[in-house]
C-alpha atoms as a PDB file:
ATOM      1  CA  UNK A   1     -11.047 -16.190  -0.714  1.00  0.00           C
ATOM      2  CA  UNK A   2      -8.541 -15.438   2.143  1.00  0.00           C
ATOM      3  CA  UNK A   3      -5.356 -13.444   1.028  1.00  0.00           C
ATOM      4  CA  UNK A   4      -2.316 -15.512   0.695  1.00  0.00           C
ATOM      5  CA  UNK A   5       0.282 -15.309   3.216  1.00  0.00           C
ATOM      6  CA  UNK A   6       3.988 -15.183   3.248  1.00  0.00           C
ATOM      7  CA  UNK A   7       5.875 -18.607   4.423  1.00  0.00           C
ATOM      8  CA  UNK A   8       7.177 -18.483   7.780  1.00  0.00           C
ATOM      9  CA  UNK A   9      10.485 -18.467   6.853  1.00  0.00           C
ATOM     10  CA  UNK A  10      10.138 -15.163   4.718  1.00  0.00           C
ATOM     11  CA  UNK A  11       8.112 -13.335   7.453  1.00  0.00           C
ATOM     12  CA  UNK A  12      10.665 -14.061   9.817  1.00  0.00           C
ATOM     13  CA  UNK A  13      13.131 -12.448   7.986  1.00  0.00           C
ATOM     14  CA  UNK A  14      10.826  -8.956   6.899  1.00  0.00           C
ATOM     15  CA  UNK A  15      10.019  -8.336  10.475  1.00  0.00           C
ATOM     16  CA  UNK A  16      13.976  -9.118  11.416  1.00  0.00           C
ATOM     17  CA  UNK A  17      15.275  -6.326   8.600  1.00  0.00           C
ATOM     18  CA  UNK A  18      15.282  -2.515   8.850  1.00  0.00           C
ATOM     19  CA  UNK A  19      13.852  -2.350   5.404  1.00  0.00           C
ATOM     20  CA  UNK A  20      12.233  -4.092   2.151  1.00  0.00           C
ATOM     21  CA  UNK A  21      13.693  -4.535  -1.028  1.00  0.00           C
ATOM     22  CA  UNK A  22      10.962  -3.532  -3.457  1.00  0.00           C
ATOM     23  CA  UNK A  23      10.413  -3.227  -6.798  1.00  0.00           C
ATOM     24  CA  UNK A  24       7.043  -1.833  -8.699  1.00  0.00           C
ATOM     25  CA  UNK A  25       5.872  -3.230 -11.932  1.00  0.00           C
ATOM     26  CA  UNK A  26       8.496  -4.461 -14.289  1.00  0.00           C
ATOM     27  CA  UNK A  27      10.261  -1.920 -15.425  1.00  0.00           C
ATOM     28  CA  UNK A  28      11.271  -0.416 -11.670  1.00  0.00           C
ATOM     29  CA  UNK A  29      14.761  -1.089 -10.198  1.00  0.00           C
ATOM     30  CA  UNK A  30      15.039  -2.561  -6.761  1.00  0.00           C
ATOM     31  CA  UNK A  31      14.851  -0.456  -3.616  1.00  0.00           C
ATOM     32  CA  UNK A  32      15.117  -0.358  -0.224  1.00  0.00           C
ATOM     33  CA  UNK A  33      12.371   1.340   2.006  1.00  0.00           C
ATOM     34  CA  UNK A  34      10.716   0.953   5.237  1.00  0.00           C
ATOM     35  CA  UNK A  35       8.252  -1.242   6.363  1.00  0.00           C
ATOM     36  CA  UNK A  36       6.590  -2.769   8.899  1.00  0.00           C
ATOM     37  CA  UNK A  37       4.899  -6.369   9.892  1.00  0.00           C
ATOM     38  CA  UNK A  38       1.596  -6.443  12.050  1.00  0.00           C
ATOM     39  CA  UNK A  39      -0.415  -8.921  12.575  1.00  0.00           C
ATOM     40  CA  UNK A  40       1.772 -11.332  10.320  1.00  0.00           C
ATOM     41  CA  UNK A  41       0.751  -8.991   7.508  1.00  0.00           C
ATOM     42  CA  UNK A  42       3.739  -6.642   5.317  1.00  0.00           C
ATOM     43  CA  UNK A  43       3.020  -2.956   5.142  1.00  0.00           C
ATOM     44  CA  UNK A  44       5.114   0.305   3.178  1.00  0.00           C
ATOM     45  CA  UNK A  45       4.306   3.408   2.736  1.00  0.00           C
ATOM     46  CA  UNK A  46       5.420   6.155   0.851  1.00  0.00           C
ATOM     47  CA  UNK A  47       7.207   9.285   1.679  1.00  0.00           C
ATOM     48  CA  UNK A  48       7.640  11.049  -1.765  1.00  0.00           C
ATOM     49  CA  UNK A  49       4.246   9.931  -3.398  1.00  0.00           C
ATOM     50  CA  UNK A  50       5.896  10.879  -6.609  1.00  0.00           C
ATOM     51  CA  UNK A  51       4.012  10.704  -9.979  1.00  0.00           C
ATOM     52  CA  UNK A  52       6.761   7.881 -11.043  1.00  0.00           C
ATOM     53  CA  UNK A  53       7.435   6.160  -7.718  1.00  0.00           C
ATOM     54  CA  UNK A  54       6.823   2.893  -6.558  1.00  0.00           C
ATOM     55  CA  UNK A  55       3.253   3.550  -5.016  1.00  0.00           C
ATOM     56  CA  UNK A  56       1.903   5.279  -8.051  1.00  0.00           C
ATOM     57  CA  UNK A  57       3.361   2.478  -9.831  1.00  0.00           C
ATOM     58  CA  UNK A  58       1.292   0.242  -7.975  1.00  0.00           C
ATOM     59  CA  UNK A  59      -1.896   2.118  -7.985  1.00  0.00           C
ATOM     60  CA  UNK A  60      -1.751   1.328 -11.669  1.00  0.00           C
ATOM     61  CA  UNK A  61       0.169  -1.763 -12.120  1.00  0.00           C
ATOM     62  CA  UNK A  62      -0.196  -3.826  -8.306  1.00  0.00           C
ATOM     63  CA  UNK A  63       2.155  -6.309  -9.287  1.00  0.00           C
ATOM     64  CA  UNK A  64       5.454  -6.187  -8.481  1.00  0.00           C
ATOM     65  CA  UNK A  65       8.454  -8.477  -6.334  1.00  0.00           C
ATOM     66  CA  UNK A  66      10.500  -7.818  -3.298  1.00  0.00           C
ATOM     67  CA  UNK A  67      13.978  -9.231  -3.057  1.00  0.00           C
ATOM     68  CA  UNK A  68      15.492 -11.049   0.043  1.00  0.00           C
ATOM     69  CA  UNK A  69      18.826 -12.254   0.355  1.00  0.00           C
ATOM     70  CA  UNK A  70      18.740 -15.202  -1.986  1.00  0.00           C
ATOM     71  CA  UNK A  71      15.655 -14.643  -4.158  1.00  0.00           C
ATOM     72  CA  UNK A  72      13.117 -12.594  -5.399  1.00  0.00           C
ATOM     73  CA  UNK A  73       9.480 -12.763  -3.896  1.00  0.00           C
ATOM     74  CA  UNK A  74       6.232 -12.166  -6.539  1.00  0.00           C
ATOM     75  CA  UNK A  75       3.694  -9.788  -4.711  1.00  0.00           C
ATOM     76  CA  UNK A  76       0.363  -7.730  -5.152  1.00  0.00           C
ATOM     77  CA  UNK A  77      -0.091  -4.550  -3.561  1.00  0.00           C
ATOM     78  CA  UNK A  78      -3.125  -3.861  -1.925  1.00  0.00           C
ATOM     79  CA  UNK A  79      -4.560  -0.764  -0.849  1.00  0.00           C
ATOM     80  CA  UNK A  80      -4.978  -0.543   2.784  1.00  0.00           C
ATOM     81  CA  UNK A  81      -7.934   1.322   3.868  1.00  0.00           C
ATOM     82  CA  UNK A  82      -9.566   0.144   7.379  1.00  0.00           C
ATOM     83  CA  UNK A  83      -8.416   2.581  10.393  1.00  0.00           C
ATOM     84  CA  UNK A  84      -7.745  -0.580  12.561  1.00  0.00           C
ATOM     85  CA  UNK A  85      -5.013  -1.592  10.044  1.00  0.00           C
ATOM     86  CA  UNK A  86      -4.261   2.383   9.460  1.00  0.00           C
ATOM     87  CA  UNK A  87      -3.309   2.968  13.306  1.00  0.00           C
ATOM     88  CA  UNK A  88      -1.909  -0.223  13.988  1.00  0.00           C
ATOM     89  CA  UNK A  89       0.419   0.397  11.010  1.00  0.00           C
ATOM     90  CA  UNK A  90       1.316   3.948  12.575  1.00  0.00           C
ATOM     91  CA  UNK A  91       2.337   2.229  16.020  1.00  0.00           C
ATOM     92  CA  UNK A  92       4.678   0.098  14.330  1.00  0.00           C
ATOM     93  CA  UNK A  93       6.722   2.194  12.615  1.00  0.00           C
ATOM     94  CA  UNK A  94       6.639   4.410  15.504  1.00  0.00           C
ATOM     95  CA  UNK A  95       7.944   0.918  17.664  1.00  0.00           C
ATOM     96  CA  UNK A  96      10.617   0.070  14.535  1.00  0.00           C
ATOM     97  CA  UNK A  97      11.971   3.558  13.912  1.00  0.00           C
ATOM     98  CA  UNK A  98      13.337   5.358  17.173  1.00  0.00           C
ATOM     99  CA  UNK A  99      16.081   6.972  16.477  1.00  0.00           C
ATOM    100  CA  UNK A 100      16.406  10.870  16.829  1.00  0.00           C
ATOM    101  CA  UNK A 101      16.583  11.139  12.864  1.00  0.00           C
ATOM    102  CA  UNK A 102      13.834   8.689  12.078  1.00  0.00           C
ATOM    103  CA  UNK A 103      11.239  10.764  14.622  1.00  0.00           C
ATOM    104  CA  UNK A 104      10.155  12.992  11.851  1.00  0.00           C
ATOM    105  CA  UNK A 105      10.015  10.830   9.013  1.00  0.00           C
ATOM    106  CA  UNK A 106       7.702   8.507  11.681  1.00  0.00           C
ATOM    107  CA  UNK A 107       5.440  11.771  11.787  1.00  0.00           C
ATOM    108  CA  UNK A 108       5.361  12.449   8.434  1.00  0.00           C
ATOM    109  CA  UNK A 109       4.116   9.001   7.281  1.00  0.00           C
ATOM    110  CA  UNK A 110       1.512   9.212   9.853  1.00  0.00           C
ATOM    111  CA  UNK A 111      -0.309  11.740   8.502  1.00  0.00           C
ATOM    112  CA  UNK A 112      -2.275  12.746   5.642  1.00  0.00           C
ATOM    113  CA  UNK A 113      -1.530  11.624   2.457  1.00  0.00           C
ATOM    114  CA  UNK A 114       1.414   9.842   3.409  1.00  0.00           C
ATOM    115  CA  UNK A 115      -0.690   7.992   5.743  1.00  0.00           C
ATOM    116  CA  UNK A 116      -3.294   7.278   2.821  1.00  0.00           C
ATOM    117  CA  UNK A 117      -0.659   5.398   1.005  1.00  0.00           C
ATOM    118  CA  UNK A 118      -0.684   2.363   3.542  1.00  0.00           C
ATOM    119  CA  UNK A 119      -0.010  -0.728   0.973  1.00  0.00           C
ATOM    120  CA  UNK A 120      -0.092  -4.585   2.164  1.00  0.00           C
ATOM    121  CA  UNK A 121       2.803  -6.342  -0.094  1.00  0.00           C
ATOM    122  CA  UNK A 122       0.909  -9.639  -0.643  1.00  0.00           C
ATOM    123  CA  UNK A 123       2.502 -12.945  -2.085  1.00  0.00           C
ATOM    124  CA  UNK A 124       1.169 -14.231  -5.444  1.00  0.00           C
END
């Protein structure tokens, strides 16, 4: 079964905006973080990796919702694990986020651990 895709509409507007309303599970308040669009596909990843953050959240629980201007989007979070995906992900957010202050945080989530928590938001 292929993996469902955002509509048009709602793609247009993640790769258009700076960052993603997100929110883990049920029980997590909306936030806004980084992400990135390749390949028509929505990626995050996670700078803090904390025990009760969003990503942990979703390594548990992999449903959750993003929120765009006038509604609220069901997704699935998927691991992301092929190196195709992995360094296409990293050149993105290295494209997206240029400015002096962003440089390091760019680095950071290109690496490591960081890096290992590459998650695809996908609609259900």
């Amino acid at each position: 079964m292929a993996a469902r895709k955002f509509p048009a509409r709602v793609l247009r507007t993640l790769t258009e905006s700076r960052y993603v309303w997100i929110r883990a599970g049920t029980v997590h308040r909306f936030i806004g973080i980084w992400m990135v669009v390749v390949a028509g596909r929505v990626f995050v990843r996670s700078w803090t990796l904390k025990p009760e953050g969003w990503y942990r959240t979703f390594l548990s629980d992999p449903g959750g919702a993003i929120r765009l201007a006038d509604r609220t989007v069901r997704i699935r979070a998927v691991r992301t694990r092929s190196e195709r995906l992995l360094s296409a992900v990293d050149r993105a957010y290295a494209e997206k986020y240029t400015s002096a202050s962003s440089r390091k945080y760019v680095r950071g989530m290109s690496r490591g651990r960081r890096r290992g928590s590459t998650t695809e938001l996908v609609p259900r």
